[in-house]
Structure formats: structure tokens, C-alpha cells
N, C-alpha and C. Protein backbone atom coordinates (compact mmCIF):
# COMPACT_ATOMS: atom_id res chain seq x y z
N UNK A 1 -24.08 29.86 38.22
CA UNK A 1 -24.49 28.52 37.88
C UNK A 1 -25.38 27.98 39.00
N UNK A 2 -26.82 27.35 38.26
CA UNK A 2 -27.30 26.84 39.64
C UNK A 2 -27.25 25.41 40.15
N UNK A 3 -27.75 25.15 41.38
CA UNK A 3 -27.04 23.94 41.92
C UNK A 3 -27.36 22.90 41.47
N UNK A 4 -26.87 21.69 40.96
CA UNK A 4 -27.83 20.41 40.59
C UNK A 4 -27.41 20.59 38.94
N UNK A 5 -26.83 21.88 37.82
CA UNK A 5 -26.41 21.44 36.50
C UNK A 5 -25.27 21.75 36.49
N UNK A 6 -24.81 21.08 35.08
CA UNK A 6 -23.71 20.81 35.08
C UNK A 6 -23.10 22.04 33.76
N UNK A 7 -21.99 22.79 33.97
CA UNK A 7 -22.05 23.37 32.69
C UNK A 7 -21.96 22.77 31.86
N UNK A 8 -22.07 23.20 30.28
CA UNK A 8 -21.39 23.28 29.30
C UNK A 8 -19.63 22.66 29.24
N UNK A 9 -19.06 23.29 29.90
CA UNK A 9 -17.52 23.19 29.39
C UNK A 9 -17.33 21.67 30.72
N UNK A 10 -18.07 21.63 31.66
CA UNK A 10 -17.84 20.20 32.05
C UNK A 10 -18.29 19.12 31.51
N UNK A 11 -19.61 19.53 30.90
CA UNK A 11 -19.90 18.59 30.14
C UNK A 11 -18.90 18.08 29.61
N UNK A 12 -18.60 19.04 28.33
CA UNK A 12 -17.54 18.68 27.18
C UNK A 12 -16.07 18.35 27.91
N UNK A 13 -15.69 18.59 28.89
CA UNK A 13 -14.44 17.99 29.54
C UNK A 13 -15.33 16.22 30.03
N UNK A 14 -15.76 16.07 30.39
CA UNK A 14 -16.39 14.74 30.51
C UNK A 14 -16.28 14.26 29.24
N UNK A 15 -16.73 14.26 28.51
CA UNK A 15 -17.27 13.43 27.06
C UNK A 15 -16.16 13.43 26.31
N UNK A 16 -15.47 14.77 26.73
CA UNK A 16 -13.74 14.23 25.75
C UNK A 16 -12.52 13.55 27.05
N UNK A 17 -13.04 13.06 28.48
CA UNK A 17 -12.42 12.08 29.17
C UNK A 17 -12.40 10.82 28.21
N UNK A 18 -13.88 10.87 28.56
CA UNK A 18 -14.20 9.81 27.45
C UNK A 18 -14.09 9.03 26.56
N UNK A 19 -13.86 9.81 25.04
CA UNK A 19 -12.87 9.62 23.96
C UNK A 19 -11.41 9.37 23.60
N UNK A 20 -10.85 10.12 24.74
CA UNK A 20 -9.41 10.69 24.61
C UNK A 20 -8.43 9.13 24.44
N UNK A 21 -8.91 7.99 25.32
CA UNK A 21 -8.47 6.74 25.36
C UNK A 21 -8.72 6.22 23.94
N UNK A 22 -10.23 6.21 23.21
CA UNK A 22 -9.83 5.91 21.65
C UNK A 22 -9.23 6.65 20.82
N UNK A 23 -9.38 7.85 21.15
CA UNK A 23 -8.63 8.50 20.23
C UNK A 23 -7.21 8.79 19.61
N UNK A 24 -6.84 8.71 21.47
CA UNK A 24 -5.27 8.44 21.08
C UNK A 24 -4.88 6.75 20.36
N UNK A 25 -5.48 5.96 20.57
CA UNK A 25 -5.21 5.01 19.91
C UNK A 25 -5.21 5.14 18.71
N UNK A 26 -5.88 6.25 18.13
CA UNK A 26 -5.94 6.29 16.21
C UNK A 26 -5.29 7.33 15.65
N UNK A 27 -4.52 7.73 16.84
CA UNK A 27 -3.20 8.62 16.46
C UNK A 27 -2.02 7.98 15.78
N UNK A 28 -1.99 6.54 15.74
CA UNK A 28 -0.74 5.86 15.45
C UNK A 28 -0.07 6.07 14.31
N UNK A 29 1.22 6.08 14.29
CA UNK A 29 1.92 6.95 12.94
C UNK A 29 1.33 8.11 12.37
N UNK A 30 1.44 8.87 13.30
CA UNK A 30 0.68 10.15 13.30
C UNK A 30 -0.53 10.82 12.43
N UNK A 31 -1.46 9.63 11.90
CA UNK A 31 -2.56 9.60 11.39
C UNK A 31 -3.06 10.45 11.78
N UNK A 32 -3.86 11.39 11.14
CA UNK A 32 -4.98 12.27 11.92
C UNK A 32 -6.77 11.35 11.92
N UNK A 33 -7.72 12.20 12.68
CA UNK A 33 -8.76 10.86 12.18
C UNK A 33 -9.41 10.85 10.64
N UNK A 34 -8.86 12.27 9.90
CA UNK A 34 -9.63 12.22 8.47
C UNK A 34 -8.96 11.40 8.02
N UNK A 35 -7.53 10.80 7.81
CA UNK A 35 -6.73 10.09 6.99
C UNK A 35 -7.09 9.06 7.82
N UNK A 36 -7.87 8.41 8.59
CA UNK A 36 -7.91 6.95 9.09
C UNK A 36 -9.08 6.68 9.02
N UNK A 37 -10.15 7.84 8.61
CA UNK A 37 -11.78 7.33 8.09
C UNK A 37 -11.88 7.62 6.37
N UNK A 38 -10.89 8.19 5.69
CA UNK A 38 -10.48 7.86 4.84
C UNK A 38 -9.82 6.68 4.29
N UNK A 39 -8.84 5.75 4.98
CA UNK A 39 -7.86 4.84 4.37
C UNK A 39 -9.41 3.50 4.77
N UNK A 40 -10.14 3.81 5.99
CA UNK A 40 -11.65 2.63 6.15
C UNK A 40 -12.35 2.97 5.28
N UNK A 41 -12.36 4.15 4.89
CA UNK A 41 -13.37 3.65 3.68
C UNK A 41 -12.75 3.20 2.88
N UNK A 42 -11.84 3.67 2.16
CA UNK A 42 -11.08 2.56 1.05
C UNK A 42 -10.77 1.28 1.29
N UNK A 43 -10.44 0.61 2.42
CA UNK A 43 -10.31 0.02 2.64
C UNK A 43 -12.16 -1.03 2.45
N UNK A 44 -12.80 -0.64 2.91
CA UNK A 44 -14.30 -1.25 2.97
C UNK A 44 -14.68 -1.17 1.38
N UNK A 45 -14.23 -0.01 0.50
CA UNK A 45 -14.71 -0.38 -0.83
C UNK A 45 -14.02 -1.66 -1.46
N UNK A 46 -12.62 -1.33 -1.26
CA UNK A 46 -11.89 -2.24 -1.73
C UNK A 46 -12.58 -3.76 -1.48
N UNK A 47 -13.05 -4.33 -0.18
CA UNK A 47 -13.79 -5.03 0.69
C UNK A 47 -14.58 -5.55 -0.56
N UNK A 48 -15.79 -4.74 -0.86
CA UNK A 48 -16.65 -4.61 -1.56
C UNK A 48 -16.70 -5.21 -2.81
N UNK A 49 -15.43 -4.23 -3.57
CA UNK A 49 -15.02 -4.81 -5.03
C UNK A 49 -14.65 -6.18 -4.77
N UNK A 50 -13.51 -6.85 -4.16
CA UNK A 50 -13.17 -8.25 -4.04
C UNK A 50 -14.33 -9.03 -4.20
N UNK A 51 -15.48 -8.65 -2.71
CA UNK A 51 -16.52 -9.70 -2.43
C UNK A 51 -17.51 -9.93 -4.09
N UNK A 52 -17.43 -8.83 -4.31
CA UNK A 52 -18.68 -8.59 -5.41
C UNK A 52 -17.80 -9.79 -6.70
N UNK A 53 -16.89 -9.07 -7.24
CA UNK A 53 -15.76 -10.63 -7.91
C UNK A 53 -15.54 -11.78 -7.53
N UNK A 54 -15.49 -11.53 -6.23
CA UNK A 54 -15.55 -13.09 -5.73
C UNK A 54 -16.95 -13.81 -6.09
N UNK A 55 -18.23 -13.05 -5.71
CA UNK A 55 -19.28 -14.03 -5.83
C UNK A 55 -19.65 -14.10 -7.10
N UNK A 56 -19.66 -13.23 -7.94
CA UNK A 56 -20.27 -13.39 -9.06
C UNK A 56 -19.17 -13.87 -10.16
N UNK A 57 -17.95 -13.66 -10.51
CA UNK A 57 -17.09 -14.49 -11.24
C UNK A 57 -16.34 -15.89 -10.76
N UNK A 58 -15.55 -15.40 -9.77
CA UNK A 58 -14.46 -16.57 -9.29
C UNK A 58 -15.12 -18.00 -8.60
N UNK A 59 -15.92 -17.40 -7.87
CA UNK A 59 -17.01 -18.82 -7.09
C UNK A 59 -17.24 -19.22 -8.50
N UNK A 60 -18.26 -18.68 -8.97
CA UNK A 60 -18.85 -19.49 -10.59
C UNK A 60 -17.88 -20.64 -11.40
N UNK A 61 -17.25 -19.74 -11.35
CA UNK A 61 -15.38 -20.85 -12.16
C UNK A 61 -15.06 -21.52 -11.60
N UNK A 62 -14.68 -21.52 -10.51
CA UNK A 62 -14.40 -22.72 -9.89
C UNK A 62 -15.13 -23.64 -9.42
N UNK A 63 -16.46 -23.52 -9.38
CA UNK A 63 -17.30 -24.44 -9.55
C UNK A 63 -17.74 -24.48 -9.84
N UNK A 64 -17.61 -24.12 -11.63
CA UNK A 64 -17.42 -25.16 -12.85
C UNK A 64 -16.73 -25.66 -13.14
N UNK A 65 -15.25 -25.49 -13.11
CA UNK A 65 -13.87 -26.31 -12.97
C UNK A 65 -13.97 -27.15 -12.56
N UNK A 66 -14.19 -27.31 -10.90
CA UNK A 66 -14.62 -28.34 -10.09
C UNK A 66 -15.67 -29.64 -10.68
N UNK A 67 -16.74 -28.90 -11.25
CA UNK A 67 -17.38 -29.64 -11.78
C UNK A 67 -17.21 -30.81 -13.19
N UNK A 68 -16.64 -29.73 -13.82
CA UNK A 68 -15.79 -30.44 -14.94
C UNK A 68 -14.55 -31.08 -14.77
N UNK A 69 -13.52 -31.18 -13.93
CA UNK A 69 -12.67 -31.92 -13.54
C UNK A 69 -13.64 -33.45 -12.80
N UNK A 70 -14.32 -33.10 -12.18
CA UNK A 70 -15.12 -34.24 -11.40
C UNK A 70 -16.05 -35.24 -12.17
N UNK A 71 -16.05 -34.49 -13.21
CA UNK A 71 -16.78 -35.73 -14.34
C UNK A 71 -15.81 -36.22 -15.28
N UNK A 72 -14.75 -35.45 -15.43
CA UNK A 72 -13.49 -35.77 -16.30
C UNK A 72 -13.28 -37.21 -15.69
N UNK A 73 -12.81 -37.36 -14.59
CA UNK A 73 -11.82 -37.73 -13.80
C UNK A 73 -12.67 -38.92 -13.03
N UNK A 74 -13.58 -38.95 -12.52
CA UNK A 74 -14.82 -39.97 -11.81
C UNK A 74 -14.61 -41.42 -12.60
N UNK A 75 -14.79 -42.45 -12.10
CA UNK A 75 -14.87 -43.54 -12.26
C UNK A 75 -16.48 -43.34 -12.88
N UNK A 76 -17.35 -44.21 -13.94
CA UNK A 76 -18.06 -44.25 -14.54
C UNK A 76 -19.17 -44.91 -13.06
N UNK A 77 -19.02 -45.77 -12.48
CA UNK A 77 -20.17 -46.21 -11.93
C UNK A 77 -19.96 -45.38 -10.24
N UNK A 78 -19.18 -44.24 -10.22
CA UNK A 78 -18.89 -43.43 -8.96
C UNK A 78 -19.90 -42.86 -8.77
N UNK A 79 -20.81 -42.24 -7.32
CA UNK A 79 -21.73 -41.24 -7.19
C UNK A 79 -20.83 -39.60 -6.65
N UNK A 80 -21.36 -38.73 -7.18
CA UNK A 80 -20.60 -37.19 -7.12
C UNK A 80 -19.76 -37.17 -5.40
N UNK A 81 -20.57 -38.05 -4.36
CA UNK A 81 -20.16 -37.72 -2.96
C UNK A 81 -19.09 -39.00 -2.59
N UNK A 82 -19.14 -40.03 -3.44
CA UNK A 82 -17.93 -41.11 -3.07
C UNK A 82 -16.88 -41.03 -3.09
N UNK A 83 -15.92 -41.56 -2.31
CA UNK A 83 -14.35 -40.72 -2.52
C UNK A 83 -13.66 -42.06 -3.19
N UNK A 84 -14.38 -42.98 -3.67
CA UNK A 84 -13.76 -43.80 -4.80
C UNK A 84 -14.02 -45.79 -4.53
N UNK A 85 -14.40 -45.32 -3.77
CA UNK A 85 -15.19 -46.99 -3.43
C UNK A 85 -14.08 -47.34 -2.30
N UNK A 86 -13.22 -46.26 -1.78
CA UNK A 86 -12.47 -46.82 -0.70
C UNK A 86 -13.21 -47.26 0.77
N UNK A 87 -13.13 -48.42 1.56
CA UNK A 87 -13.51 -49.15 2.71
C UNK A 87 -12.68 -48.16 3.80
């Protein structure tokens, strides 16, 4: 080996110093890392499906609900932002 590089296998003992602190952290309940970049992705689709229902159905409904309760219910000479002519 000449003077001034570094091998190979120090390299890789360096770079898995490195890791070894996150890694063991994602050992917990003896997860391996395929079953814990597996359960994130499901987890992130799942993410996904909610947000996507959330914006495009549930927001919509409820504010139209909102909306229709608020004209139900409003005093006739009320503006949409008054909370009822209270001082």
C-alpha cells in the first residue's frame, strides 16, 4: 500500500463507523431495514390516500355544510364574518 491512500477495507470500516449509530437505531423490535423501508412506504402511501380524500372529498363537504348551516342559521341582516352583532 502506498503512502498518503487509504485502502478499500478502511475506507468501508470508516463509512460503516459512520452508519452503525443510525442503524442500530432502526434495529428496534428487531426490524430488519427491508421491513422498516417497507412499513415507510406504506406508511407514506397510506399518507397519500388520506391527503388525496381529504382534499378532494371531505374539505369540499364540510365546506359546504359549513356553508349551508351558515345561511340556515344567520340572522337575515348578518354579514358572513359577524359573530352576531355582539359589542
Amino acid at each position: 500500500m502506498e503512502d498518503g491512500k487509504l485502502s478499500l477495507l478502511s475506507l468501508a470500516k470508516a463509512e460503516g463507523a459512520k452508519v452503525a449509530p443510525m442503524g442500530g437505531g432502526l434495529l428496534i423490535y428487531g426490524l430488519t431495514y427491508q421491513e422498516w423501508t417497507i412499513r415507510l412506504m406504506a406508511f407514506y402511501a397510506l399518507f397519500l390516500v388520506v391527503d388525496s380524500i381529504g382534499r378532494k372529498w371531505v374539505y369540499p363537504i364540510v365546506k359546504l355544510a359549513w356553508s349551508f348551516a351558515w345561511s340556515r342559521f344567520r340572522k337575515p341582516d348578518q354579514a358572513p364574518g359577524d359573530p352576531g352583532g355582539q359589542q
